[in-house]
Protein backbone atom coordinates (compact mmCIF):
# COMPACT_ATOMS: atom_id res chain seq x y z
CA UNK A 1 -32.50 90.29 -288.77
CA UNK A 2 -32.37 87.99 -285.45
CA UNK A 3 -30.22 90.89 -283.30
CA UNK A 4 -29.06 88.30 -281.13
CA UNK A 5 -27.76 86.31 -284.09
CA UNK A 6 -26.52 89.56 -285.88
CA UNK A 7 -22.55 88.87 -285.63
CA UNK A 8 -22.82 84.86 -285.41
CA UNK A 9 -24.01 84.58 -288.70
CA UNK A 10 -21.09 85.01 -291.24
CA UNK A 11 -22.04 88.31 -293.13
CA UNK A 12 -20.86 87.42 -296.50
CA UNK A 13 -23.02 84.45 -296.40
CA UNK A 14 -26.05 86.41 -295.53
CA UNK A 15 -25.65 89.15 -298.18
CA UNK A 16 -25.37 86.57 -300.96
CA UNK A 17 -28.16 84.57 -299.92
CA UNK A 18 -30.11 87.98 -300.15
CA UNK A 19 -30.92 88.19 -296.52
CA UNK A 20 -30.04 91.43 -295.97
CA UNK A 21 -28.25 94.22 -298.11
CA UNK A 22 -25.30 96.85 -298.49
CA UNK A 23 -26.17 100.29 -298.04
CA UNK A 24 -23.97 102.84 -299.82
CA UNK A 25 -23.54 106.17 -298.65
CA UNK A 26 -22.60 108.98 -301.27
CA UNK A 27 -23.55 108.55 -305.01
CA UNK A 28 -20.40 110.30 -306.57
CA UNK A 29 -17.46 108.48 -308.59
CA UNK A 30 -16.30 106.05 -305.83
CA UNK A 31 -19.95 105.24 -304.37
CA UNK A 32 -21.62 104.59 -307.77
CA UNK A 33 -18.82 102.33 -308.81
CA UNK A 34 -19.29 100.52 -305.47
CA UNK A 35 -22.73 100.11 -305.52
CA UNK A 36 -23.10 98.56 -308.93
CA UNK A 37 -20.27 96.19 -308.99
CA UNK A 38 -21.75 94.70 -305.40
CA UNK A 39 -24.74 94.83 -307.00
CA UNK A 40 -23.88 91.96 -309.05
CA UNK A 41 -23.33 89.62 -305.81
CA UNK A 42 -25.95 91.03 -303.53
CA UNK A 43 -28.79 93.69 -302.99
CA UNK A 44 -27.89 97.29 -302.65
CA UNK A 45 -29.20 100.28 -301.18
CA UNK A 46 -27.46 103.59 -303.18
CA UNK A 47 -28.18 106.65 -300.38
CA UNK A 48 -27.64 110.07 -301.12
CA UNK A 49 -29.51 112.89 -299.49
CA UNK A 50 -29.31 114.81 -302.88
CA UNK A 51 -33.05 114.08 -304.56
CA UNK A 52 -32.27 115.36 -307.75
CA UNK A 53 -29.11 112.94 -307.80
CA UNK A 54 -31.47 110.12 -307.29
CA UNK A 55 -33.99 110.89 -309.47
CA UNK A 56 -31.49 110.90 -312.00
CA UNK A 57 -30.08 107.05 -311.42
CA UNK A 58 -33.39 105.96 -311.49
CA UNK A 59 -34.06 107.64 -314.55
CA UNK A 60 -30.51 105.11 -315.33
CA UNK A 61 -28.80 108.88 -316.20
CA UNK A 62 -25.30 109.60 -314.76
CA UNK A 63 -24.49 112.47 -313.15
CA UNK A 64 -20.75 111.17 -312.78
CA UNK A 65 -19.93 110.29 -316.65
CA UNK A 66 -18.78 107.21 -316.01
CA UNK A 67 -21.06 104.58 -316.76
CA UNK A 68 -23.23 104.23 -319.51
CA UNK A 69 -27.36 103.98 -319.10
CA UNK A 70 -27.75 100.10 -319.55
CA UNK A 71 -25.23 99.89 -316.41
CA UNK A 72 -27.27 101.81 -314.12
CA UNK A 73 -30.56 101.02 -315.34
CA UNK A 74 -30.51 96.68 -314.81
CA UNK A 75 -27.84 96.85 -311.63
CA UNK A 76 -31.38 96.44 -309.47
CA UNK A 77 -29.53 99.08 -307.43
CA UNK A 78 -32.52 101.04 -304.92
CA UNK A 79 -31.43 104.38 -305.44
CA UNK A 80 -32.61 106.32 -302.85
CA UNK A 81 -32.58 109.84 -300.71
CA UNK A 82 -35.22 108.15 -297.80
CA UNK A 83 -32.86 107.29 -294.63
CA UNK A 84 -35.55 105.21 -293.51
CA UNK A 85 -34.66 102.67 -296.52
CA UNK A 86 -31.01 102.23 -294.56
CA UNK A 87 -32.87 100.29 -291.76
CA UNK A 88 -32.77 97.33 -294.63
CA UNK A 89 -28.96 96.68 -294.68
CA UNK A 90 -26.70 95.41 -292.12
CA UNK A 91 -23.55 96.15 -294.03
CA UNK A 92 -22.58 99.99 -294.67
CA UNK A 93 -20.19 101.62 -297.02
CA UNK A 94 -19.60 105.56 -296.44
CA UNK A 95 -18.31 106.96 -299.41
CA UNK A 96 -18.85 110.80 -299.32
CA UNK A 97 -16.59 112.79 -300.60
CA UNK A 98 -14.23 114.78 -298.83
CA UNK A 99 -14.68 117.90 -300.31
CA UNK A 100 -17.27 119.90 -302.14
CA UNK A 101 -15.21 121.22 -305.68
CA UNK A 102 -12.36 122.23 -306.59
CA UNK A 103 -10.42 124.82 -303.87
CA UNK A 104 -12.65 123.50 -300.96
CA UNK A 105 -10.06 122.67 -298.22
CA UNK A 106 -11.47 119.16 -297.17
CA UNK A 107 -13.95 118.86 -294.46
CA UNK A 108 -15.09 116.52 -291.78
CA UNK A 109 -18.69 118.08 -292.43
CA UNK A 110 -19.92 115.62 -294.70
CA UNK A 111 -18.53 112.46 -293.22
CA UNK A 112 -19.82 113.27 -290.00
CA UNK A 113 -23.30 113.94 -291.54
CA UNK A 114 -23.29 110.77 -293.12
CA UNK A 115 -22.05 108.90 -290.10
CA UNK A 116 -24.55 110.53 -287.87
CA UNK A 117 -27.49 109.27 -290.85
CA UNK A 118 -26.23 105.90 -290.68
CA UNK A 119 -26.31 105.67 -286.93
CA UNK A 120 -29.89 106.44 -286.88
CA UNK A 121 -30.91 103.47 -288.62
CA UNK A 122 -28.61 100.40 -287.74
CA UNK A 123 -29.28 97.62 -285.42
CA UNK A 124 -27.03 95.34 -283.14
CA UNK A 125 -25.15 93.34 -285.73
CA UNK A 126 -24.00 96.30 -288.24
CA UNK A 127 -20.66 96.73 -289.74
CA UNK A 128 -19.80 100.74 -290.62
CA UNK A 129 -16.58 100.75 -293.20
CA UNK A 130 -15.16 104.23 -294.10
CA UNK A 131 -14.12 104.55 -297.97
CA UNK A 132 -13.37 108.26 -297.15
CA UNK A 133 -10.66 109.04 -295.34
CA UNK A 134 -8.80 112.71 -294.63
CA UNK A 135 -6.02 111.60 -292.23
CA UNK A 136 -5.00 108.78 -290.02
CA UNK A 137 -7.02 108.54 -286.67
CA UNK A 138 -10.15 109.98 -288.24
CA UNK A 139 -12.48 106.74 -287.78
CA UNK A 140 -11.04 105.93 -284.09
CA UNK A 141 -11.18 109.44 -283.03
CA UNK A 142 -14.05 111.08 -284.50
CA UNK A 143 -16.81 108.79 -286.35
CA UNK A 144 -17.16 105.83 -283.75
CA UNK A 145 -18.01 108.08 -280.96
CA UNK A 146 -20.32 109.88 -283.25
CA UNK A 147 -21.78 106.84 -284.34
CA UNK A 148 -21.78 105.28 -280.72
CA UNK A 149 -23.45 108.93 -279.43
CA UNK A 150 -26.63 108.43 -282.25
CA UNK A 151 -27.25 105.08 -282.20
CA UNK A 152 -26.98 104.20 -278.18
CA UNK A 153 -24.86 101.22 -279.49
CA UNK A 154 -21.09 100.26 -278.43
CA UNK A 155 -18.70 99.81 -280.83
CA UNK A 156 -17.03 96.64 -280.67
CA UNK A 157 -19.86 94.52 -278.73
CA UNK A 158 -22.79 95.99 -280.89
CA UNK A 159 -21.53 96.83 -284.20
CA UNK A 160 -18.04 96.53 -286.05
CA UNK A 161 -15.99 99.37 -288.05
CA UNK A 162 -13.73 99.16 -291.14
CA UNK A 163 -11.95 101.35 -293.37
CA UNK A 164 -11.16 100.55 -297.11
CA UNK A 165 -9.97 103.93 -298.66
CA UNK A 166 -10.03 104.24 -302.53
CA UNK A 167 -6.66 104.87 -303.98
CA UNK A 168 -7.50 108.60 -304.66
CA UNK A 169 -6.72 108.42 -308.00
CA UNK A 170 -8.71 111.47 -309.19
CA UNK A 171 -7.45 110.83 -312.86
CA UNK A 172 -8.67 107.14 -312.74
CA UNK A 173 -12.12 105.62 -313.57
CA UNK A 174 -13.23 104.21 -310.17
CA UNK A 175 -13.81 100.75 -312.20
CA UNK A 176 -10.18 100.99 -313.74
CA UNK A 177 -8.77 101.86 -309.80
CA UNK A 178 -10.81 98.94 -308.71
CA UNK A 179 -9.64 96.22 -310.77
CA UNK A 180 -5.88 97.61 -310.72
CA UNK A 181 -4.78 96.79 -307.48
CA UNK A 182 -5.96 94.43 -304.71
CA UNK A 183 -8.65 96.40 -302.27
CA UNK A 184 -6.88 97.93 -299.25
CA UNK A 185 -9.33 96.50 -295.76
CA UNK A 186 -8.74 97.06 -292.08
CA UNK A 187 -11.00 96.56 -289.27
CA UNK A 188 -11.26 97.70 -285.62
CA UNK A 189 -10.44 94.20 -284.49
CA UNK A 190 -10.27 90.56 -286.10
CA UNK A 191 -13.69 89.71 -286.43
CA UNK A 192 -14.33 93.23 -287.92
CA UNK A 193 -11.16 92.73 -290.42
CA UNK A 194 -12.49 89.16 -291.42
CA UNK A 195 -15.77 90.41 -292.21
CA UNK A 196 -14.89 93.52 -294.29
CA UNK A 197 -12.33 91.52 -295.77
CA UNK A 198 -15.06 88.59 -296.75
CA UNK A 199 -17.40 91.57 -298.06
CA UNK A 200 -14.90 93.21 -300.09
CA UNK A 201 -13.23 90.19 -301.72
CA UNK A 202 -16.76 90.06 -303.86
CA UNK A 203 -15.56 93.05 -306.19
CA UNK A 204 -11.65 92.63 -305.31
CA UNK A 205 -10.50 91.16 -308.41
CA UNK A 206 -7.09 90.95 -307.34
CA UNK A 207 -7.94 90.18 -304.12
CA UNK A 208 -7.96 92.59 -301.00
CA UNK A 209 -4.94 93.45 -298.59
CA UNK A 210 -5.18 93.12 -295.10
CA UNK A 211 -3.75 96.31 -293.61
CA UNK A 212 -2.51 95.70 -289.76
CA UNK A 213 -5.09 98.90 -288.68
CA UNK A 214 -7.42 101.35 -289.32
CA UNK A 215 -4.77 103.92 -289.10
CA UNK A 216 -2.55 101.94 -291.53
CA UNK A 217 -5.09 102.30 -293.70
CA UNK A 218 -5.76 105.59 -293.16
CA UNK A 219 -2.47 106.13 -293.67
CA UNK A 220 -2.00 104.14 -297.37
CA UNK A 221 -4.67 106.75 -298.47
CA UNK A 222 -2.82 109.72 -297.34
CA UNK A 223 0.82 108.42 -298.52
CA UNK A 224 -0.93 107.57 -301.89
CA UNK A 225 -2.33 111.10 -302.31
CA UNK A 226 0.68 112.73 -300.54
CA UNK A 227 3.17 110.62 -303.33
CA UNK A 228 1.35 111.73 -306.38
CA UNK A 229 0.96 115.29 -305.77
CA UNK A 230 4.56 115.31 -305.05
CA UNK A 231 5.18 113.22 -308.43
CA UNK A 232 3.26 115.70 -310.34
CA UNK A 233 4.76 118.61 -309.00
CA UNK A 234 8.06 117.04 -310.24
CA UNK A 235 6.56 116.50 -313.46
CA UNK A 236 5.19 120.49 -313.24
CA UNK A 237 8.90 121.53 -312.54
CA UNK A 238 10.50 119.41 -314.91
CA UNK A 239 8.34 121.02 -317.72
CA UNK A 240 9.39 124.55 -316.32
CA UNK A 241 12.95 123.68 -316.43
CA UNK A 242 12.96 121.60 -320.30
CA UNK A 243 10.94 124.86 -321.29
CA UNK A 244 14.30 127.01 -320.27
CA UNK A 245 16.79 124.22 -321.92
CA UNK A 246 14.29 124.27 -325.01
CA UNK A 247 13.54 120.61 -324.73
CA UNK A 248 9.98 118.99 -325.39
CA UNK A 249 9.37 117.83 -322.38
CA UNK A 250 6.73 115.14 -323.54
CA UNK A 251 9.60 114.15 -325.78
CA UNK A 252 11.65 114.16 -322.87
CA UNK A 253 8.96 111.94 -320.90
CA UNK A 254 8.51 109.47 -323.18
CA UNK A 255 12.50 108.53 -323.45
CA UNK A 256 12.42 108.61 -320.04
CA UNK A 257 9.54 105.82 -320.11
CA UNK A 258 11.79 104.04 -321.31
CA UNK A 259 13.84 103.19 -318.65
CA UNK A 260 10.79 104.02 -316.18
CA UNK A 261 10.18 101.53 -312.94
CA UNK A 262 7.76 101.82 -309.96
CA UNK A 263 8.65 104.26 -307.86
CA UNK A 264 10.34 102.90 -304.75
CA UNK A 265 7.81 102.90 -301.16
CA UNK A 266 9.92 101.81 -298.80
CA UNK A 267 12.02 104.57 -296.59
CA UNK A 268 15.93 104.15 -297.32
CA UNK A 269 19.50 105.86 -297.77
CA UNK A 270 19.87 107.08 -301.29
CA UNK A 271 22.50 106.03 -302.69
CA UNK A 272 22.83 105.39 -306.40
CA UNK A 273 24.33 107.38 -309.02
CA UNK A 274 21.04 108.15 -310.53
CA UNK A 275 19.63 109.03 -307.19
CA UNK A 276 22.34 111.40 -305.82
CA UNK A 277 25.11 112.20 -308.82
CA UNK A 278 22.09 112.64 -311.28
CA UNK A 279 19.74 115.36 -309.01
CA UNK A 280 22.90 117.10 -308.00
CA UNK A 281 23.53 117.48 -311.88
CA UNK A 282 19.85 118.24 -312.72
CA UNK A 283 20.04 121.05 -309.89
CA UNK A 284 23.42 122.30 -311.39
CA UNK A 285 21.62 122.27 -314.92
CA UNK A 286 18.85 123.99 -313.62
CA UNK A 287 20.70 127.05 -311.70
CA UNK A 288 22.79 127.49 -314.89
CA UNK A 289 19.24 127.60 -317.14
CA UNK A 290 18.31 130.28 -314.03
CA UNK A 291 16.06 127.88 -312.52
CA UNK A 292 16.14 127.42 -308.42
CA UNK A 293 14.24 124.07 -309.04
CA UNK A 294 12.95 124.28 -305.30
CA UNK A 295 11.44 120.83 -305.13
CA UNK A 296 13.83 119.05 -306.34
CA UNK A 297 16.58 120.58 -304.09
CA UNK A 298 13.75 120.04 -301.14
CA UNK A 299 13.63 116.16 -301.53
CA UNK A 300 17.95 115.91 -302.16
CA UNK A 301 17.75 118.43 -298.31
CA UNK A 302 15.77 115.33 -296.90
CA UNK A 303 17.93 112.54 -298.55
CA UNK A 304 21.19 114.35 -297.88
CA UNK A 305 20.07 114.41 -294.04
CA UNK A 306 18.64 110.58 -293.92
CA UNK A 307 22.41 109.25 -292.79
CA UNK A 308 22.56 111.75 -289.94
CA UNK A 309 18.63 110.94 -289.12
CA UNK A 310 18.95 106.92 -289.12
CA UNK A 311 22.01 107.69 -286.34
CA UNK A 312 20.02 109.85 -284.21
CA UNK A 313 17.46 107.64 -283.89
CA UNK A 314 19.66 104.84 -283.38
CA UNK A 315 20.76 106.84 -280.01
CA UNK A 316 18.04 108.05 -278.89
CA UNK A 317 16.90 103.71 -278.97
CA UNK A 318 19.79 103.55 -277.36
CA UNK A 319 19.11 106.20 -274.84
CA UNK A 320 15.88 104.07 -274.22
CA UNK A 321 17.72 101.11 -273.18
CA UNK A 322 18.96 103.43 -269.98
CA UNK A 323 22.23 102.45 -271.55
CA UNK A 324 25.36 104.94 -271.54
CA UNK A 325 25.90 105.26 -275.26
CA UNK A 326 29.35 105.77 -274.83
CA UNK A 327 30.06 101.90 -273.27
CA UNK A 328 27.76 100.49 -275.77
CA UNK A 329 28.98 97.36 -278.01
CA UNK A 330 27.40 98.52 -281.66
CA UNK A 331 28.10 96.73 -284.68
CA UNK A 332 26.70 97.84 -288.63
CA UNK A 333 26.25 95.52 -290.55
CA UNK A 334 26.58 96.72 -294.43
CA UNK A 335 28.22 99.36 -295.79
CA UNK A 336 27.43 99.34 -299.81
CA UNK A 337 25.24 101.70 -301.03
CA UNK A 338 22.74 99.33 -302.23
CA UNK A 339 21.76 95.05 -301.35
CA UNK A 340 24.13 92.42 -303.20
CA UNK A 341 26.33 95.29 -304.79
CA UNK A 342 29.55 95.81 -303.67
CA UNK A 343 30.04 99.61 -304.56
CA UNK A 344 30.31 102.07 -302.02
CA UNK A 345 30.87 105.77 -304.03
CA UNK A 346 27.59 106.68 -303.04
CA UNK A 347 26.91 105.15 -299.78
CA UNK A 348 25.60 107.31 -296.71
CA UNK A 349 26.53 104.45 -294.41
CA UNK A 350 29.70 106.86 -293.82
CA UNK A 351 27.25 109.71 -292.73
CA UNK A 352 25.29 107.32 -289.70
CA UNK A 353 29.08 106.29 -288.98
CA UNK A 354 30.54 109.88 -288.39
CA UNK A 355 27.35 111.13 -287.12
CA UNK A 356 27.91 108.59 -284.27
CA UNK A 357 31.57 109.30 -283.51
CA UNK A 358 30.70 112.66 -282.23
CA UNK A 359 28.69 111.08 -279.61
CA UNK A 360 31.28 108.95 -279.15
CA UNK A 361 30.45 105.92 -280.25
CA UNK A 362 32.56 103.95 -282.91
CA UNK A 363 30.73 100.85 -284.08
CA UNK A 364 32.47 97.46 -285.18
CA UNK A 365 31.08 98.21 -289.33
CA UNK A 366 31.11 94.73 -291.46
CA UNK A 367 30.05 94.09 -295.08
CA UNK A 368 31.50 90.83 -296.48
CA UNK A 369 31.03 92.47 -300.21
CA UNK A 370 32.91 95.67 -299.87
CA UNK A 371 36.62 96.10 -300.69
CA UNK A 372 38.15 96.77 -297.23
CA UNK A 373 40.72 98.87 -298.83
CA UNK A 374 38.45 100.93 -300.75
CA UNK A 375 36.73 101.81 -297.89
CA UNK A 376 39.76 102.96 -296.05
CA UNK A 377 40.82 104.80 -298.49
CA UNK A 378 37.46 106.79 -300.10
CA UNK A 379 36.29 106.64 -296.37
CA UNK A 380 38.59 106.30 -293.60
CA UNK A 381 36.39 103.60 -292.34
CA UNK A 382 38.21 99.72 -291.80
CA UNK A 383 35.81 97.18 -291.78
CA UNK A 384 35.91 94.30 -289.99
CA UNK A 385 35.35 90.45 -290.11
CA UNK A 386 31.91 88.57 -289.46
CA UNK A 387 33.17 87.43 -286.80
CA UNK A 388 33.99 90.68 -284.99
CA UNK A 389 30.28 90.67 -284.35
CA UNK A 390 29.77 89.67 -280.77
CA UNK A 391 28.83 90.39 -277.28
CA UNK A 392 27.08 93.37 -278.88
CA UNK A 393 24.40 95.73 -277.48
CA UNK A 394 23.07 96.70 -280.57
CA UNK A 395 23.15 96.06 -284.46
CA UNK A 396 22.01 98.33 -287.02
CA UNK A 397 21.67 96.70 -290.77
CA UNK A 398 22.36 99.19 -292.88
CA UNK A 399 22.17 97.62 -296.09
CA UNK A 400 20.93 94.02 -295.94
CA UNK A 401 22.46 91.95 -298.69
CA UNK A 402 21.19 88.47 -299.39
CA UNK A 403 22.78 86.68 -296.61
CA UNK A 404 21.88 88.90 -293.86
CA UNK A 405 18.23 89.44 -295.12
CA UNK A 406 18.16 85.18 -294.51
CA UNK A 407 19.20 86.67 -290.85
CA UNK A 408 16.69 85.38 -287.91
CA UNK A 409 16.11 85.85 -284.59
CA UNK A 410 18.82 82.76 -283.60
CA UNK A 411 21.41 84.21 -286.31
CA UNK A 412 20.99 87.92 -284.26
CA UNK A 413 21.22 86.23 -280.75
CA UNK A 414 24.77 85.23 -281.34
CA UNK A 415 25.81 88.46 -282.53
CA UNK A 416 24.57 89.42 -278.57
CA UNK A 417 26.03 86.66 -276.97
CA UNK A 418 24.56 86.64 -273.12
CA UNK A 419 23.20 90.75 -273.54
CA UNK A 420 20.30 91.65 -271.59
CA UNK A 421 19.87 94.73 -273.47
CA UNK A 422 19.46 94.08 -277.32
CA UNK A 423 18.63 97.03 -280.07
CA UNK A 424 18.09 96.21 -283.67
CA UNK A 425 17.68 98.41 -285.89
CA UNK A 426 16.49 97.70 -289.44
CA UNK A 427 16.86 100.54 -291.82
CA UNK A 428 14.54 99.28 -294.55
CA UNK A 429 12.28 97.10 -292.68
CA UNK A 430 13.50 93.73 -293.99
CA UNK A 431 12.59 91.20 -290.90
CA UNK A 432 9.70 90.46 -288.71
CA UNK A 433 9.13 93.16 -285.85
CA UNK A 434 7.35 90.74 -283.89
CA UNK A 435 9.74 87.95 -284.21
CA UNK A 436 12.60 90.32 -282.61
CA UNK A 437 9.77 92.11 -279.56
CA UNK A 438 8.64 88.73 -278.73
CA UNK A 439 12.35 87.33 -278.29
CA UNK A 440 12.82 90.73 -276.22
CA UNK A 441 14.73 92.74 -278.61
CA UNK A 442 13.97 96.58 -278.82
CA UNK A 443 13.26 97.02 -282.45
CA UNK A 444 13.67 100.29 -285.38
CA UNK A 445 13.17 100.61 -288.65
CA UNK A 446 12.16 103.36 -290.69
């Protein structure tokens, strides 16, 4: 490769016209899978310092169980343990694992190895992308100055990083994970995001996700894992307690299926009858079976606190605005428990409004759906008119039905009138950060 052409030329083009090749780092599950479905749009170079791993591949056996011989053998993959081979690719996955077996805390041992191996043989013009991931910041903080240290190169003038973690689905066939879901990519800048992205949409069937950072996609990885252990430790309790109430629990389950919808990702106030009313009865159910039920009662601790969380950090952005909290103009702007629903039994909007008060601030708290009297009378709380909204300092949306998710920057400028200092904060994360910061607003969300 012409070094001083290395980044000009687009790398996607390059790799399918066979001009240079992918090098894959780490044979196990993820790095097999990866090197023979880009083996069908360009060459590939499978490294693993492990011989007897090699020998295998070549011999088209799998150590990994998850492809059969016919795969292997005619993907035209070089299988190799010779470092020397790596000096043929410009574009490099590293896919080691993160741990050895099973009870092995997870390591940066192998990654770094790996990284240090692939630094040793790239030229100006590279691109490094990180499969394997153990916790946001680990590419920026640790592999590119390892990688900058080995080679003599600089990262962002001589060669380009990337990060595309697998979904850590242990239980999933790397093929199955691959074709689920669109491919999570993130680069260190633009030109290193467009290129991994152009790369990876050859084996993205569903497409690939552009993820604003390396440490957002860090991040995905460790949420993913983070979600489903906590999932199956529900699952693990839930067993424990149907064992004590003498219910089949896979019976159980599979009712349950029935009414079964993805899991929610976005931070929020519970509010629901199924997500309060029903865990408050499971935990009663459970104590009277003699079961503590520890996790469960951990996650309703953190929900039961969100209210009083959302309203702490809604002062201390207030606090940031050198304001004196107590003179502040705030205004709330839903009070139902849950978007286009007018019912407020459950709502913790009540626990960010009394929270508040004892720092002595008592917002102006609209919700054009909600039964004023009701809320007086469940709550204490009157609600006001729309149009109470104005000359405010701040605005939290609490629960953003239909016509104030359609909200933009213009709509939220009247609500401030001729304010120098405006706060909004979005609880769930419904409108454009960088609509609001570039307009000068000081922006929250969860």
């Amino acid at each position: 490769m012409n070094e001083e052409t290395g980044m000009k030329r687009m790398m996607y083009t390059r790799l399918a016209n066979r001009e240079t090749a992918i090098a894959i780092i780490g044979l196990g599950h993820a790095g097999l899978s990866l090197a023979l479905a880009f083996s069908k749009h360009a060459p590939v170079i499978g490294f693993d310092s492990r011989a007897d791993l090699i020998e295998r591949y070549r011999q088209g056996i799998d150590a990994t169980g998850d492809r059969s011989y016919p795969a292997i053998r005619d993907s035209h993959i070089e299988f190799t343990s010779d470092e020397t081979r790596l000096e043929h690719a410009d574009f490099y996955i590293i896919a080691v694992p993160a741990s050895t077996g099973r009870g092995v805390a997870p390591g940066l041992s192998l990654v770094l190895e790996a990284s240090q191996t692939v630094a040793r043989r790239m030229k100006i013009g590279a691109v490094v992308v990180y499969e394997t991931t153990l916790y946001p910041g680990m590419i920026e903080e640790t592999c590119i100055p390892v990688l900058e240290e080995v080679s003599g190169l600089l990262s962002g003038e001589d060669f380009k990083v990337g990060c595309s973690p697998g979904s850590g689905r242990g239980d999933d066939s790397p093929e199955l994970s691959r074709r689920a879901a669109k491919r999570i990519v993130s680069g260190m800048d633009d030109e290193a995001l467009d290129i991994v992205a152009s790369v990876y949409s050859m084996i993205a069937d569903s497409g690939v996700f552009r993820a604003g950072s390396m440490k957002a996609a860090e991040s995905a990885q460790a949420i993913g894992k983070a979600r489903r252990d906590l999932h199956l430790a529900f699952m693990n309790e839930l067993s424990m307690l149907c064992n004590r109430l003498g219910v089949d629990t896979r019976a159980a389950m599979e009712a349950a299926c029935v009414y079964e919808e993805e899991l929610p990702v976005r931070p929020g106030l519970p509010g629901s009858q199924s997500e309060e009313a029903g865990a408050c009865d499971l935990l009663r159910h459970a104590e009277a079976a003699g079961y503590a039920f520890p996790l469960l009662r951990a996650g309703r601790h953190i929900n039961d606190g969100m209210g009083r969380y959302i309203a702490q950090q809604f002062i201390k952005q207030l606090t940031g605005l050198r304001m004196d909290i107590r003179f502040a103009r705030v205004g709330i702007i839903g009070f139902a428990a849950h978007e286009n629903n007018p019912d407020i039994r459950y709502t913790q909007v009540s626990d960010i409004v009394d929270e508040l008060q004892q720092y002595g601030i008592y917002p102006i708290i609209v919700d054009p759906l909600v039964d004023r009297r009701l809320a007086y009378e469940q709550y204490g709380i009157e609600l006001s008119d729309l149009s109470a909204l104005h000359h405010l300092n701040a605005v939290l949306v609490a629960t953003p039905h239909e016509m104030i998710a359609d909200m933009g920057v213009a709509d939220f400028d009247k609500l401030f009138g001729d304010s120098q200092k405006k706060l909004l904060c979005d609880v769930k994360g419904i409108y454009n950060r960088e609509a609001f910061e570039l307009e000068g607003y000081r922006y929250w969300s969860l």
